[in-house]
C-alpha atoms as a PDB file:
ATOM      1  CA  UNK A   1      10.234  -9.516   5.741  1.00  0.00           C
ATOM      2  CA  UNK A   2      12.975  -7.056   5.070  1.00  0.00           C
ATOM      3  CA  UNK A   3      13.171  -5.393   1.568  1.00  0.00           C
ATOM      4  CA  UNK A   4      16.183  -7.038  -0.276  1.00  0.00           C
ATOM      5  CA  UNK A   5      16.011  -4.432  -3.034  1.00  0.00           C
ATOM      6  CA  UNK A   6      16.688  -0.684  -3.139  1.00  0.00           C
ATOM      7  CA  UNK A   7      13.719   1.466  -4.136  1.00  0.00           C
ATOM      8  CA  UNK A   8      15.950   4.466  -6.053  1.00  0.00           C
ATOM      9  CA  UNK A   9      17.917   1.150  -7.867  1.00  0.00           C
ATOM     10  CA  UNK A  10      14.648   0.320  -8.760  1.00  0.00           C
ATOM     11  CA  UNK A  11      13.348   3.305  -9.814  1.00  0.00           C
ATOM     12  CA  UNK A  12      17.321   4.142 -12.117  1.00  0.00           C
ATOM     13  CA  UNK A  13      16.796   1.025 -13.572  1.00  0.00           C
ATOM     14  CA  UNK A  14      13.223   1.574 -14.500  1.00  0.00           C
ATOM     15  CA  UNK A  15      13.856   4.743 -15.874  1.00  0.00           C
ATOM     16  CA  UNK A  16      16.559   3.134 -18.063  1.00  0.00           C
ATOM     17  CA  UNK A  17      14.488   0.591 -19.263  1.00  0.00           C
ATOM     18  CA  UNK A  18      11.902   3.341 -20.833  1.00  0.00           C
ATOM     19  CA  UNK A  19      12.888   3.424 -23.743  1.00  0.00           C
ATOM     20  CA  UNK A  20      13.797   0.115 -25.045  1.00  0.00           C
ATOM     21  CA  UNK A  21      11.113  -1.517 -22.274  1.00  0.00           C
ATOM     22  CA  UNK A  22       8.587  -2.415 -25.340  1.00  0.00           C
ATOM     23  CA  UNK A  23      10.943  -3.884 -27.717  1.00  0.00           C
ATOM     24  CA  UNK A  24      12.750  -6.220 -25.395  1.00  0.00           C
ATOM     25  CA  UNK A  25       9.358  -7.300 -23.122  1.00  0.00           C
ATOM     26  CA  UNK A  26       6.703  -6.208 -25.425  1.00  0.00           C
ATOM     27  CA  UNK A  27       6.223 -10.367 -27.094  1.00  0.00           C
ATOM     28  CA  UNK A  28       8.198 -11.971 -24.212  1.00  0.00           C
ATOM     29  CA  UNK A  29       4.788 -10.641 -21.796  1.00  0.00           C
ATOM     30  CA  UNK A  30       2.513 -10.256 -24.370  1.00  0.00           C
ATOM     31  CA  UNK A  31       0.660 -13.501 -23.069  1.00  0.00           C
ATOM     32  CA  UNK A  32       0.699 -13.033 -19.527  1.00  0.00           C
ATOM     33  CA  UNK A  33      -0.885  -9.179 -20.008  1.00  0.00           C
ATOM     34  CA  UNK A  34      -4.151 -10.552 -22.006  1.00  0.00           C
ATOM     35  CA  UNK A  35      -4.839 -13.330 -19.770  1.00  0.00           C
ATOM     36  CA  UNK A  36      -4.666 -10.669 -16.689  1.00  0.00           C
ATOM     37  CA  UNK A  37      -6.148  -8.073 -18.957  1.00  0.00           C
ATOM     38  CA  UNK A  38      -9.314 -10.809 -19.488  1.00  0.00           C
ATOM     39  CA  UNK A  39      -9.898 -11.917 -15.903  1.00  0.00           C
ATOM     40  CA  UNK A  40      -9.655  -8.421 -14.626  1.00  0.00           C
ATOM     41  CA  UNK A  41     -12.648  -7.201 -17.572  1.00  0.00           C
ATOM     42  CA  UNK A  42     -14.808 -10.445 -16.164  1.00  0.00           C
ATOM     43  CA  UNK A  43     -14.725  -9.086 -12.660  1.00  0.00           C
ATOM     44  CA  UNK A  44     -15.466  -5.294 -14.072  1.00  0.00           C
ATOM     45  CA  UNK A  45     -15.973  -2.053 -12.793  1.00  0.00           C
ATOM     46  CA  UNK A  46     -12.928   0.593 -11.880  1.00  0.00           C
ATOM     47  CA  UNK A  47      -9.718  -0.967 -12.767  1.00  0.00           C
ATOM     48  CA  UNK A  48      -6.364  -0.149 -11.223  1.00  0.00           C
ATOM     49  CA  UNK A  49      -2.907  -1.214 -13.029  1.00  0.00           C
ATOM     50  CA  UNK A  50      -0.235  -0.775 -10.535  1.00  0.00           C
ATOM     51  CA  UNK A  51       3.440  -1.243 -12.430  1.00  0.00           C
ATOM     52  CA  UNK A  52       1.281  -0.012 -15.604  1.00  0.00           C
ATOM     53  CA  UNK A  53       5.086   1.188 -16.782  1.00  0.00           C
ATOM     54  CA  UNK A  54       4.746   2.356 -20.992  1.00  0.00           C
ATOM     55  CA  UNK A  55       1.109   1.832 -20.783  1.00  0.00           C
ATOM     56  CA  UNK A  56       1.853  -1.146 -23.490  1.00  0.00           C
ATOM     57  CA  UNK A  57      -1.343  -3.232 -21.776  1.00  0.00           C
ATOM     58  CA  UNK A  58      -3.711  -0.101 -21.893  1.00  0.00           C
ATOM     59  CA  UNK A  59      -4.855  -0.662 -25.535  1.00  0.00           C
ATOM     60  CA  UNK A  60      -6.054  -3.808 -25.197  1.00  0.00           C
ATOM     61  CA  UNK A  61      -8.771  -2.763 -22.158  1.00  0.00           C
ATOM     62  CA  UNK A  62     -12.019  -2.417 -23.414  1.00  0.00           C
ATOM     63  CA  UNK A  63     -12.853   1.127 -24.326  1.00  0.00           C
ATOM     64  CA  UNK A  64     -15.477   0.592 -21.405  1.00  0.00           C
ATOM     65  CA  UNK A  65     -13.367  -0.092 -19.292  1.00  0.00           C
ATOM     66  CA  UNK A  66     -12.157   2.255 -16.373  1.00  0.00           C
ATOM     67  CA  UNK A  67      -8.738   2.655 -15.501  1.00  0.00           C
ATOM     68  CA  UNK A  68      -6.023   4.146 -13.637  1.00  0.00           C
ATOM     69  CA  UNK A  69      -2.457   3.714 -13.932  1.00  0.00           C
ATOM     70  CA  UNK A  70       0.205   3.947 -11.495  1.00  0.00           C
ATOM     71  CA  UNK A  71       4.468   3.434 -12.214  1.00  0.00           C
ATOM     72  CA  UNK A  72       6.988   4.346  -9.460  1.00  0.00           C
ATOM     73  CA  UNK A  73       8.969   5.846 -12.737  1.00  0.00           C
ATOM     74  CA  UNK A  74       8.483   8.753 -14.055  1.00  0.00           C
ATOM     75  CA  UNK A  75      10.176   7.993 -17.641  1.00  0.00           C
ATOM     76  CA  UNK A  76       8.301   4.910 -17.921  1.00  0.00           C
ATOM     77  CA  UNK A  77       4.849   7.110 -17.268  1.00  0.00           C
ATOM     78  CA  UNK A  78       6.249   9.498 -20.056  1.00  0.00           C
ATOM     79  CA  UNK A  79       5.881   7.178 -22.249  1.00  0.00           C
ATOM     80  CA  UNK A  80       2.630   5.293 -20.899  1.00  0.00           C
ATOM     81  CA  UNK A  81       1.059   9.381 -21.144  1.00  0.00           C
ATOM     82  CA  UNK A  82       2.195   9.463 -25.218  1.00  0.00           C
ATOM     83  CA  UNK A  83       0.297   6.163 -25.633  1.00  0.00           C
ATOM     84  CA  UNK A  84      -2.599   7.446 -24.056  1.00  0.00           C
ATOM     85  CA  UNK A  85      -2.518  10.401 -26.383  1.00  0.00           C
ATOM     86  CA  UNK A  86      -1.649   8.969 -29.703  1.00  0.00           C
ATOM     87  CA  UNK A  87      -4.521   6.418 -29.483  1.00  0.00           C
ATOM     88  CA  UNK A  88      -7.130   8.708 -27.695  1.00  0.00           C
ATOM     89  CA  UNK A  89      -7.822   6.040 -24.391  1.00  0.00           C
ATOM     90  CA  UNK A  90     -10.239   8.340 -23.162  1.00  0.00           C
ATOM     91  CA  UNK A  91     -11.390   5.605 -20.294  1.00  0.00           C
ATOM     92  CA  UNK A  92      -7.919   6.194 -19.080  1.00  0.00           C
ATOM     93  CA  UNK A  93      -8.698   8.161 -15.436  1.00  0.00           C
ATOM     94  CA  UNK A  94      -5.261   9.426 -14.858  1.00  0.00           C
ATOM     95  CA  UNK A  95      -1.474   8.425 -14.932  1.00  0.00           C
ATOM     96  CA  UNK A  96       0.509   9.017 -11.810  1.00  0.00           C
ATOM     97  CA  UNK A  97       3.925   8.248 -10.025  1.00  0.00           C
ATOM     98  CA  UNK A  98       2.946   6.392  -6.877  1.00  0.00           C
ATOM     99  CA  UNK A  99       4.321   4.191  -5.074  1.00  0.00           C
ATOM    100  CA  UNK A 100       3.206   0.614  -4.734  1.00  0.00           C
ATOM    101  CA  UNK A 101       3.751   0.301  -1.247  1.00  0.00           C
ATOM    102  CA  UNK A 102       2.347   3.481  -0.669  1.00  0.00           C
ATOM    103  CA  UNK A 103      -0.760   3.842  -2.843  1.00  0.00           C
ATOM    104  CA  UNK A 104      -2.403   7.113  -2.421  1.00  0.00           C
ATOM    105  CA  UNK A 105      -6.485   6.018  -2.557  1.00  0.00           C
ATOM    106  CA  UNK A 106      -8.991   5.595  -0.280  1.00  0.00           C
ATOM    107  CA  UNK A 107      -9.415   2.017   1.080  1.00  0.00           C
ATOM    108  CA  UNK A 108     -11.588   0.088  -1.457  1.00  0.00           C
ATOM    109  CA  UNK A 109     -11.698   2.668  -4.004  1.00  0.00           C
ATOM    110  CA  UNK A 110     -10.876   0.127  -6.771  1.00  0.00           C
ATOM    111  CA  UNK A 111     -13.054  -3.266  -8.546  1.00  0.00           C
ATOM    112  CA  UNK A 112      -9.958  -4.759  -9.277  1.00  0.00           C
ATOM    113  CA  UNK A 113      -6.034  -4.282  -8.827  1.00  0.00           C
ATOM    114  CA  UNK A 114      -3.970  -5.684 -11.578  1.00  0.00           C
ATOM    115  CA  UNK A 115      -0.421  -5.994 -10.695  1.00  0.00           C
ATOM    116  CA  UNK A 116       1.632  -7.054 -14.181  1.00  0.00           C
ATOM    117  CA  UNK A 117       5.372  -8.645 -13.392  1.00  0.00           C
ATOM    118  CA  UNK A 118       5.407  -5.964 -10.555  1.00  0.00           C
ATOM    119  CA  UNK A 119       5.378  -8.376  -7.318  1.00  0.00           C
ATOM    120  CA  UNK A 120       9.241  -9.398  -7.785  1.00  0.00           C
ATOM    121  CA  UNK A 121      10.147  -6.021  -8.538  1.00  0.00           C
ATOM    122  CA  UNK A 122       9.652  -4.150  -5.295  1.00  0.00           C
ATOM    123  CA  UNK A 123      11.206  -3.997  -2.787  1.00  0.00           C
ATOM    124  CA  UNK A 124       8.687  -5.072   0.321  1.00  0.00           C
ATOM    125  CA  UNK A 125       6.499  -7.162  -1.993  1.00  0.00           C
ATOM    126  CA  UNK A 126       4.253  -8.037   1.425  1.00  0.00           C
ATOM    127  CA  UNK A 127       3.546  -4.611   1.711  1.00  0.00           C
ATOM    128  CA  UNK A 128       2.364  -3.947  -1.643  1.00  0.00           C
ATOM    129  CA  UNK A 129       0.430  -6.568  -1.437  1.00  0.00           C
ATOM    130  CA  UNK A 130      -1.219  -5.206   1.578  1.00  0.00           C
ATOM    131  CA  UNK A 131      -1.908  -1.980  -0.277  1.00  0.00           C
ATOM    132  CA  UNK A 132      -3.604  -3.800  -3.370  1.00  0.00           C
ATOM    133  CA  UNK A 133      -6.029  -5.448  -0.580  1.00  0.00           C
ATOM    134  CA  UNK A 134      -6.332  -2.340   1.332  1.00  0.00           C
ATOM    135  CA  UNK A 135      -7.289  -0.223  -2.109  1.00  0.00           C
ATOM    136  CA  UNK A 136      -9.745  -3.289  -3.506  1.00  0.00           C
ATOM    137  CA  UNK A 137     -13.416  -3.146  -2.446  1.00  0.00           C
ATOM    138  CA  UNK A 138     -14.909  -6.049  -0.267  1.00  0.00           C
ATOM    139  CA  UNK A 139     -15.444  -8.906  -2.763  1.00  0.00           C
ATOM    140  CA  UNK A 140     -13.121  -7.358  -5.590  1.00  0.00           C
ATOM    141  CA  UNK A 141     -10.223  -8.519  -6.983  1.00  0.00           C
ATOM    142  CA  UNK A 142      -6.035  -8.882  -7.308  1.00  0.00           C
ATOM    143  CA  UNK A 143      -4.946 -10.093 -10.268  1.00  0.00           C
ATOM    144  CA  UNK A 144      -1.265 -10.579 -10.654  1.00  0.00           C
ATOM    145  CA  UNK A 145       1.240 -12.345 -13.412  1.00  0.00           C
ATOM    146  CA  UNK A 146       4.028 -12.719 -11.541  1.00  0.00           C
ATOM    147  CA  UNK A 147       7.523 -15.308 -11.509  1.00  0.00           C
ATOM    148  CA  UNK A 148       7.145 -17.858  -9.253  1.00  0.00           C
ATOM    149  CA  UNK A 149      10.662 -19.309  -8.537  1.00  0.00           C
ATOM    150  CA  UNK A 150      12.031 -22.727  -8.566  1.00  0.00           C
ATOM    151  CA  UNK A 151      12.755 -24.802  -5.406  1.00  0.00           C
ATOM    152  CA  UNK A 152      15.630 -26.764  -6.642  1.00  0.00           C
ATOM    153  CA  UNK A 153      16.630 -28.235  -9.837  1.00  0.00           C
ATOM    154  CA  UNK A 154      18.291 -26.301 -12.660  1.00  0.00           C
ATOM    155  CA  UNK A 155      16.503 -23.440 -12.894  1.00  0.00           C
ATOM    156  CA  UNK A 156      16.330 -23.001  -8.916  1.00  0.00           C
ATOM    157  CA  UNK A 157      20.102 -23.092  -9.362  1.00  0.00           C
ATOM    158  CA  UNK A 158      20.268 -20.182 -12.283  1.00  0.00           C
ATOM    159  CA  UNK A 159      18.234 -18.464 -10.741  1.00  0.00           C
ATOM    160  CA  UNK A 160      20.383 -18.250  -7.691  1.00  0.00           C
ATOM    161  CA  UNK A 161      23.325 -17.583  -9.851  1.00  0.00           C
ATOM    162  CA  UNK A 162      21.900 -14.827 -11.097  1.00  0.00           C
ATOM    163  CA  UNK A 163      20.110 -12.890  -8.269  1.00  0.00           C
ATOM    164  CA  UNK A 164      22.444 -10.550  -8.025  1.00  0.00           C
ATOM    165  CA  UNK A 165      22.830  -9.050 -11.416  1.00  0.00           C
ATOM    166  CA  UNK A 166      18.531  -9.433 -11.861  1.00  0.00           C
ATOM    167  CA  UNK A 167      18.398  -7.246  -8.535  1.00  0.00           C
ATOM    168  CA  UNK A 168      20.591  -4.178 -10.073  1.00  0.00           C
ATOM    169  CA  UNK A 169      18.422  -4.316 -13.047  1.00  0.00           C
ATOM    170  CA  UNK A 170      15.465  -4.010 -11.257  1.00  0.00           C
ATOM    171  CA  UNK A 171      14.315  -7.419 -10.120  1.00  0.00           C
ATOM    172  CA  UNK A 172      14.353 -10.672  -8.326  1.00  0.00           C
ATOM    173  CA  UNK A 173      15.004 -13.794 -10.003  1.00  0.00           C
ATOM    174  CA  UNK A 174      14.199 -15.577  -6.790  1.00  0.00           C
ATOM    175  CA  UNK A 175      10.582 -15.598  -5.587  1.00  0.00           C
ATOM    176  CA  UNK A 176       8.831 -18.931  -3.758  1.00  0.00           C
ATOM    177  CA  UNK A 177       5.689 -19.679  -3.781  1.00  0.00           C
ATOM    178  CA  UNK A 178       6.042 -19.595   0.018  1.00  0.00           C
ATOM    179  CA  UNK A 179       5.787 -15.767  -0.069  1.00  0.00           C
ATOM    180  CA  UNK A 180       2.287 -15.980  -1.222  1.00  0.00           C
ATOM    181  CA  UNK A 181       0.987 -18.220   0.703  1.00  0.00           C
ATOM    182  CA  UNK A 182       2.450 -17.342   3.636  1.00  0.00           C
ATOM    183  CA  UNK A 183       1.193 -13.591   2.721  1.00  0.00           C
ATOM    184  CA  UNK A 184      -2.526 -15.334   2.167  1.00  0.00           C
ATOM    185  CA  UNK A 185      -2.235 -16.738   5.523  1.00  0.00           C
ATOM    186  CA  UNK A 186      -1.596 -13.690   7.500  1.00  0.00           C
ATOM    187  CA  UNK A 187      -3.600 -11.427   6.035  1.00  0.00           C
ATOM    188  CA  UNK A 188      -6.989 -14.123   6.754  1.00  0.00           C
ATOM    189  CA  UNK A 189      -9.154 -11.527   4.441  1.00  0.00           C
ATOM    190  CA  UNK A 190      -8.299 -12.530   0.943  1.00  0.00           C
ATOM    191  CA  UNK A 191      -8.372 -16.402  -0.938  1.00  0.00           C
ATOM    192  CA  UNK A 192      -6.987 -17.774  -4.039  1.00  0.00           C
ATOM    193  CA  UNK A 193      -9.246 -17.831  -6.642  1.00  0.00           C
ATOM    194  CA  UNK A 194      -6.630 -18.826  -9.248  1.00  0.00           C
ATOM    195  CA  UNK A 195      -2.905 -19.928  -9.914  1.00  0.00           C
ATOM    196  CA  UNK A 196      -1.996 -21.222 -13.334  1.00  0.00           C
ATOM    197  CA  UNK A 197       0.999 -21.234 -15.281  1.00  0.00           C
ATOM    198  CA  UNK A 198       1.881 -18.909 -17.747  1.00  0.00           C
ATOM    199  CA  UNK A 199       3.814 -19.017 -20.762  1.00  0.00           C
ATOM    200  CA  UNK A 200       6.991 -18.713 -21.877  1.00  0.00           C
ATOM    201  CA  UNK A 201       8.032 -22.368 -20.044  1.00  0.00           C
ATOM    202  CA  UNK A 202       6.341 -21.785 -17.233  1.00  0.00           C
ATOM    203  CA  UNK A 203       8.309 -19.560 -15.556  1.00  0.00           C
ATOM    204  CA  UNK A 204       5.341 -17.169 -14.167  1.00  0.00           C
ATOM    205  CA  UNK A 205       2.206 -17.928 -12.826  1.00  0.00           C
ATOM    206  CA  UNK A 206      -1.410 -15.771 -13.096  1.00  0.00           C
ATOM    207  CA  UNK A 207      -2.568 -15.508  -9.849  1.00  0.00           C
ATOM    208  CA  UNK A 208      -6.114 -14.444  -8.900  1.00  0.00           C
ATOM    209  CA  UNK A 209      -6.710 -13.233  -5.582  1.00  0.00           C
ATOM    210  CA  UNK A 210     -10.471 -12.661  -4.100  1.00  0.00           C
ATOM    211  CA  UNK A 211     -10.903  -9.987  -0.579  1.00  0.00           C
ATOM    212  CA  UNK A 212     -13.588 -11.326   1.375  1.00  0.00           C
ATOM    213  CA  UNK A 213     -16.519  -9.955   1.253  1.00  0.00           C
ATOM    214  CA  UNK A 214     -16.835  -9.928   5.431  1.00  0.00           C
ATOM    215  CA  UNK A 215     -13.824  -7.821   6.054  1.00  0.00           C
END
């Protein structure tokens, strides 16, 4: 599917977001991170956050717990690298800009890819999604929080509205389920494990994502 947004608007907006990103997400996700945060630790082993922006999710990993982070912005790593510093994560592997659609590892290098509100913000999300599968071991898994939009009603209506301003921020208001499961289909080496809604109202959805074991 063609990309509908622009990778350097992405990246600008991202950049601009940096500073203020914590304050004005920080509570509104706060949810959505531990419930990713807690399937990802029951799976185990090497962990890798893709979108892992300020690094506000990496304190709440267990100490145990290995992980690498990955942000397409570099101001948003800035600050994810101060975190890491100031509260001495020393499971943290590394910080690096990368690409989701490109991710420079080795096929299944990783336990688990955890993807935070990052799905609706790039701009081939089939592709990164190819790359999470391609970078997960055989029987690992893709854990995602992501918006799921509406088909009609209201909100399918405001969300329409206001596609167009959420894409020069940085993001797509508009995001069927379709996309998934159409993704799921194609790709024949990965199942849902998981989809449940997430708070606030509903508006995004945890989504677990198993890569067969045969493939």
């Amino acid at each position: 599917m063609p990309a509908d947004l622009d990778r350097d608007r992405v990246v600008k907006a991202y950049n601009h977001w940096a500073p203020v990103y914590d304050l004005i997400f920080g509570a509104v996700f706060s949810q959505g991170r531990r419930a990713a945060i807690e399937v990802a630790e029951q799976v185990g082993g090497r962990i890798l956050e893709v979108g892992v922006g300020t690094g506000i999710s990496l304190p709440a990993y267990r100490r145990s717990t290995r992980l690498y982070g990955v942000d397409v912005s570099e101001s948003m790593l800035k600050k994810a690298r101060e975190r890491v510093a100031e509260l001495g994560l020393s499971n943290i592997e590394g910080l690096a800009v990368m690409d989701a659609e490109r991710l420079e590892f080795p096929d299944g290098e990783f336990d688990v890819v955890v993807a935070q509100y990052v799905v609706t913000a790039v701009p081939n999300p089939e592709a990164a999604l190819d790359e999470f599968m391609r970078v997960v071991r055989p029987g690992g898994e893709i854990v995602l929080t992501s918006r799921i939009g509406a088909d009609s009603g209201v909100r399918g209506a405001l969300e329409k509205l206001l596609s167009p301003l959420a894409r020069r921020l940085g993001w797509r208001t508009e995001f069927p389920w379709e996309r998934y499961s159409s993704w799921i289909e194609r790709s024949r080496s990965v199942e849902l494990t998981e989809r449940r809604e997430l708070p606030p109202l509903g508006h995004f959805s945890l989504i677990r994502l198993t890569k067969l074991a045969s493939t």
